[in-house]
N, C-alpha and C. Protein backbone atom coordinates (compact mmCIF):
# COMPACT_ATOMS: atom_id res chain seq x y z
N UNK A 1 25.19 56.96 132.22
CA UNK A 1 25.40 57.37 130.84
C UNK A 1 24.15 58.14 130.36
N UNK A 2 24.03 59.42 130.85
CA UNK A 2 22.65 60.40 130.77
C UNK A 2 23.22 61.32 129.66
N UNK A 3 23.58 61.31 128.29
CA UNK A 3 23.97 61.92 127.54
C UNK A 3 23.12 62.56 126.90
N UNK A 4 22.92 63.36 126.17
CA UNK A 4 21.75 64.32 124.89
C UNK A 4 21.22 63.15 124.08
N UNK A 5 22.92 62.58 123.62
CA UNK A 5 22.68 61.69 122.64
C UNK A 5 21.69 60.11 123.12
N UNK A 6 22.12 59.62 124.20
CA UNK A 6 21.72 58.44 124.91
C UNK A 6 19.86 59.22 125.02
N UNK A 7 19.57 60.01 125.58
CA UNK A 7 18.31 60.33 125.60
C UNK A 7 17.27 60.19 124.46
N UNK A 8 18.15 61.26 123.30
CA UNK A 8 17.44 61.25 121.89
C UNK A 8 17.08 59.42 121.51
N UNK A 9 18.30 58.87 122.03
CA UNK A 9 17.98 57.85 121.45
C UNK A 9 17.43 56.81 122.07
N UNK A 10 16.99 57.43 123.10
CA UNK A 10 15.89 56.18 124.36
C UNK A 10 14.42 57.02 124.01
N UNK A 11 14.33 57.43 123.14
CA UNK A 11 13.14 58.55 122.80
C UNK A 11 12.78 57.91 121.39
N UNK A 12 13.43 57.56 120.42
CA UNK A 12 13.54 56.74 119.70
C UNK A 12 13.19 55.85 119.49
N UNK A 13 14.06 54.62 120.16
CA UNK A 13 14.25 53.52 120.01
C UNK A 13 12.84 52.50 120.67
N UNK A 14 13.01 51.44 119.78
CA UNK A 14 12.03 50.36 119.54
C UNK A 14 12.30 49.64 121.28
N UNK A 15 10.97 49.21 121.87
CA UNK A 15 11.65 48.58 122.71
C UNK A 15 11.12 47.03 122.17
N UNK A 16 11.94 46.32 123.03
CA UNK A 16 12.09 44.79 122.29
C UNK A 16 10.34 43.89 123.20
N UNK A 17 10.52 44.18 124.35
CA UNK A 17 9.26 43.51 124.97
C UNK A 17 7.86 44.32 124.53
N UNK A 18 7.66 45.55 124.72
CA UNK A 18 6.66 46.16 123.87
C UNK A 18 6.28 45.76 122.71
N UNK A 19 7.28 45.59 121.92
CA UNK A 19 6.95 45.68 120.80
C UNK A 19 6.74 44.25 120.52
N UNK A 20 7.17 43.10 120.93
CA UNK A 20 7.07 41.56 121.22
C UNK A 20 5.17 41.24 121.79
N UNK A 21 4.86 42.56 122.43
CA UNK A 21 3.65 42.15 123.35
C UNK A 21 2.83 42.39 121.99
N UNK A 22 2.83 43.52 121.85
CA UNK A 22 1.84 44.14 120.48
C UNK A 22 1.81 43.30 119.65
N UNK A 23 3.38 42.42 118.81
CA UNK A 23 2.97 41.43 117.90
C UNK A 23 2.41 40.33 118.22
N UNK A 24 2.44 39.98 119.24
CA UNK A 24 1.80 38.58 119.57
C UNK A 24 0.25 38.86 120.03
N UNK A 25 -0.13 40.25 120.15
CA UNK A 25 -1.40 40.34 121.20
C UNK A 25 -2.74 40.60 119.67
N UNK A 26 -1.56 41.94 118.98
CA UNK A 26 -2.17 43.01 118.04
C UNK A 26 -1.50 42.42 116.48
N UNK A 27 -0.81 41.81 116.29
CA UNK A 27 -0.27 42.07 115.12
C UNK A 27 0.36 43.47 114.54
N UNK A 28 1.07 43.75 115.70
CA UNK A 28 1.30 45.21 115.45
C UNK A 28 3.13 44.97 115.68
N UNK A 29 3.76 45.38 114.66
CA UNK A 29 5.23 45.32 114.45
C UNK A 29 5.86 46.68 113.89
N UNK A 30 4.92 46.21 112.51
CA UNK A 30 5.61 47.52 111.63
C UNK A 30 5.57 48.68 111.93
N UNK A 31 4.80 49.23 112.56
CA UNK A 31 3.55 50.33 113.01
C UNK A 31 4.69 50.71 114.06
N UNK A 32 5.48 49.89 114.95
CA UNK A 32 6.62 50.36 116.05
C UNK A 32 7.64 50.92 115.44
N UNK A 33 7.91 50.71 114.65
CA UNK A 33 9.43 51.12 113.77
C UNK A 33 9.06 52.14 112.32
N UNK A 34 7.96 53.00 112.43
CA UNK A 34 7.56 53.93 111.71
C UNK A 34 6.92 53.59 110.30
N UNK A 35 6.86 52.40 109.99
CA UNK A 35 6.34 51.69 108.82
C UNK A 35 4.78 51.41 108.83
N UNK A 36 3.76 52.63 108.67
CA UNK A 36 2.80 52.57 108.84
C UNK A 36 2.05 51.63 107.66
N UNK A 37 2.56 52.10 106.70
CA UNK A 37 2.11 51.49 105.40
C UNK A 37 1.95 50.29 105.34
N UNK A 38 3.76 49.66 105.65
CA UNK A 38 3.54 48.26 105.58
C UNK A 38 2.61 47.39 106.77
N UNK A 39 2.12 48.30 107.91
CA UNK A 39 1.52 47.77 108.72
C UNK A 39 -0.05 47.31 108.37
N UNK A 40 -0.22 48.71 107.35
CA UNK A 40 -1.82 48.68 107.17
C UNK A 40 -2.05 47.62 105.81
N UNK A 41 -0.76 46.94 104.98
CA UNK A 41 -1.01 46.09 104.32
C UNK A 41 -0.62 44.77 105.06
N UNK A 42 -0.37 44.45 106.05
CA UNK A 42 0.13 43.36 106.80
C UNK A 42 -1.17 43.68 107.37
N UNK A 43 -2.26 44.10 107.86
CA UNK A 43 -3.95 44.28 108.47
C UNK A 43 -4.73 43.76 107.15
N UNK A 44 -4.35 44.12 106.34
CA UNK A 44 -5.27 44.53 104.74
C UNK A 44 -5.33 42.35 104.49
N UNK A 45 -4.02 41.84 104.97
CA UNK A 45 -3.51 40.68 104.20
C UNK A 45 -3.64 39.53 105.36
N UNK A 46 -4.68 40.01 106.22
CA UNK A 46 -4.21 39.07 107.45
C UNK A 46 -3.35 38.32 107.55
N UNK A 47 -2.22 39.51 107.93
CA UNK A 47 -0.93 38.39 108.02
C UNK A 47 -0.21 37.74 106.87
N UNK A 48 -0.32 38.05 105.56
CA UNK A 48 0.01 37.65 104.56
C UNK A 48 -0.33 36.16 104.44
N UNK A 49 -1.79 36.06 104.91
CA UNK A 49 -2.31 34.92 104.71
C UNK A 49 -1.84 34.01 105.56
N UNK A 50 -1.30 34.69 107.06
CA UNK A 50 -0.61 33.53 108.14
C UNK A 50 0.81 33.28 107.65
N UNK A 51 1.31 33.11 106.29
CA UNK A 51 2.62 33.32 106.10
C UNK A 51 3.46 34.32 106.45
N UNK A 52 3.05 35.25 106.21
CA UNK A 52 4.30 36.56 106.45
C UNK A 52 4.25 36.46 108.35
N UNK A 53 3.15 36.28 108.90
CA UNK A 53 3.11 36.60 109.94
C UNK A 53 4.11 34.97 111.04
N UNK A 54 4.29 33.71 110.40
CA UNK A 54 5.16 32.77 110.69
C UNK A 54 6.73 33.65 110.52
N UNK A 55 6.90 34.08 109.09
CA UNK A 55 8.31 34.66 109.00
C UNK A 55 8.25 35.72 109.48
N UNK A 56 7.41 36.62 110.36
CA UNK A 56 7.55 37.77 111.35
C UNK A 56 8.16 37.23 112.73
N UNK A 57 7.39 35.79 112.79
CA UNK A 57 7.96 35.24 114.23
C UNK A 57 9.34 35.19 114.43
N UNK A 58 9.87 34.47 113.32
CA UNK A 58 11.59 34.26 113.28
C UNK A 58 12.35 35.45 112.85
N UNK A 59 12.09 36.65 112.38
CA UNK A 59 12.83 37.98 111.72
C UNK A 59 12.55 39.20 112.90
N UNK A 60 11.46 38.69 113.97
CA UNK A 60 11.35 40.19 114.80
C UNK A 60 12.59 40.85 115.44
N UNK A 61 13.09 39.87 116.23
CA UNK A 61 13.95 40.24 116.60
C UNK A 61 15.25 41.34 115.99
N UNK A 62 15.78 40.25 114.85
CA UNK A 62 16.57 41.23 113.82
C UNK A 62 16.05 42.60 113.62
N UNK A 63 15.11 42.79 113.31
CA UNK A 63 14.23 43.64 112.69
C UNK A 63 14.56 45.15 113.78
N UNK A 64 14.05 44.24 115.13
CA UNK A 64 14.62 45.63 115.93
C UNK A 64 15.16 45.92 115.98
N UNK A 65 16.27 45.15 115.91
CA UNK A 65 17.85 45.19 116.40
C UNK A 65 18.26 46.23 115.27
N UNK A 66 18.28 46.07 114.31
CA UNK A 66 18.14 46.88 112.98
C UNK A 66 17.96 48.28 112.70
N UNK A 67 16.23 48.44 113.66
CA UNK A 67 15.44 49.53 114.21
C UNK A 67 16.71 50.30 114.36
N UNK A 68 16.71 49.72 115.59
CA UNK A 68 17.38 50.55 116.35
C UNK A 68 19.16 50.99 116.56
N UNK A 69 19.71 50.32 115.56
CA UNK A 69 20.52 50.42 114.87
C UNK A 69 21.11 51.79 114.39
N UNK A 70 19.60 51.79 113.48
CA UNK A 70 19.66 53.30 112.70
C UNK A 70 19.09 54.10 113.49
N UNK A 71 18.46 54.24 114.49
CA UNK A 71 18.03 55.47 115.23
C UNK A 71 19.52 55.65 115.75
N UNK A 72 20.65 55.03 116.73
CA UNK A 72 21.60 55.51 117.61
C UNK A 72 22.77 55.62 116.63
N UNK A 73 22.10 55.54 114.65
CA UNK A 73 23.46 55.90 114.19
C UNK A 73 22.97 57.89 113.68
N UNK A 74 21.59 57.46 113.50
CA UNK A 74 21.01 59.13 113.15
C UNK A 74 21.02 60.08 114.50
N UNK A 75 20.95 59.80 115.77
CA UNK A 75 21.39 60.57 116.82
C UNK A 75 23.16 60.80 117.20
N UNK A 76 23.44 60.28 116.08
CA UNK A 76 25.38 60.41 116.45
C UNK A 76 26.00 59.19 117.28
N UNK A 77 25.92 58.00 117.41
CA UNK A 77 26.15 57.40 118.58
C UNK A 77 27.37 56.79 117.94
N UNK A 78 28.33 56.63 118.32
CA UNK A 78 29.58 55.70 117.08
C UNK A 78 29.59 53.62 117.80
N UNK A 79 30.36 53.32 117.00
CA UNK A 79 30.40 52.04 117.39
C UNK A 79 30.36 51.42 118.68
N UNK A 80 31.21 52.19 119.34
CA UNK A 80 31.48 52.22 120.79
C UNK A 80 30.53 52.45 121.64
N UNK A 81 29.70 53.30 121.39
CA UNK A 81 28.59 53.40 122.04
C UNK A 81 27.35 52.61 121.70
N UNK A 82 27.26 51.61 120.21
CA UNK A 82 26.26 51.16 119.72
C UNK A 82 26.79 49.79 120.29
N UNK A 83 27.96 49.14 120.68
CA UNK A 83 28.43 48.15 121.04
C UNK A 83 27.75 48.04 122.82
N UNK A 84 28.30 49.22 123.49
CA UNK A 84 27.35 49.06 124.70
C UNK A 84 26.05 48.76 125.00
N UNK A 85 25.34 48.78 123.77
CA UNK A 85 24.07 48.94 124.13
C UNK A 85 23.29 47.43 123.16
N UNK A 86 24.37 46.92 122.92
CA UNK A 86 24.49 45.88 122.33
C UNK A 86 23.80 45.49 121.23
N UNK A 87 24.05 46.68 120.65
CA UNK A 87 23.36 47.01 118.76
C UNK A 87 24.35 46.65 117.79
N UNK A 88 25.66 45.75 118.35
CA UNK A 88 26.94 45.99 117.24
C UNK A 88 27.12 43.76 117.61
């Protein structure tokens, strides 16, 4: 499945272990999914004082899933194809 569209959107998309390594290593989440801002106030807040960064543990996942959601719906991808890739 080597499509334009499948490419754009492996060019894109968040990967789930990367981005799992960075938060647990770096505190680095937001910063993967283009949210620089909220990254540099999640640095600014260490972690929202260790709180935000507990409810980062339990929401990452979603979060990508989410990500990446909207990248394979802004490259054209329809249900069918967001279901394969197991974004649906």
């Amino acid at each position: 499945m080597d499509t334009p569209k499948m490419r754009a959107y492996q060019n894109d998309a968040c990967d789930i272990t990367t981005t799992w390594l960075l938060f647990l290593f770096f505190g680095w989440s937001y910063g993967s999914m283009g949210r620089t801002g909220l990254q540099m106030l999640y640095y600014i807040t260490c972690g929202g004082f260790g709180l935000w960064t507990l409810i980062r543990l339990f929401t990452l996942n979603d979060a990508i899933k989410e990500y990446n959601r909207g990248v394979a719906a802004r490259v054209g991808m329809d249900n069918q194809e967001m279901a394969a890739l197991g974004l649906m």
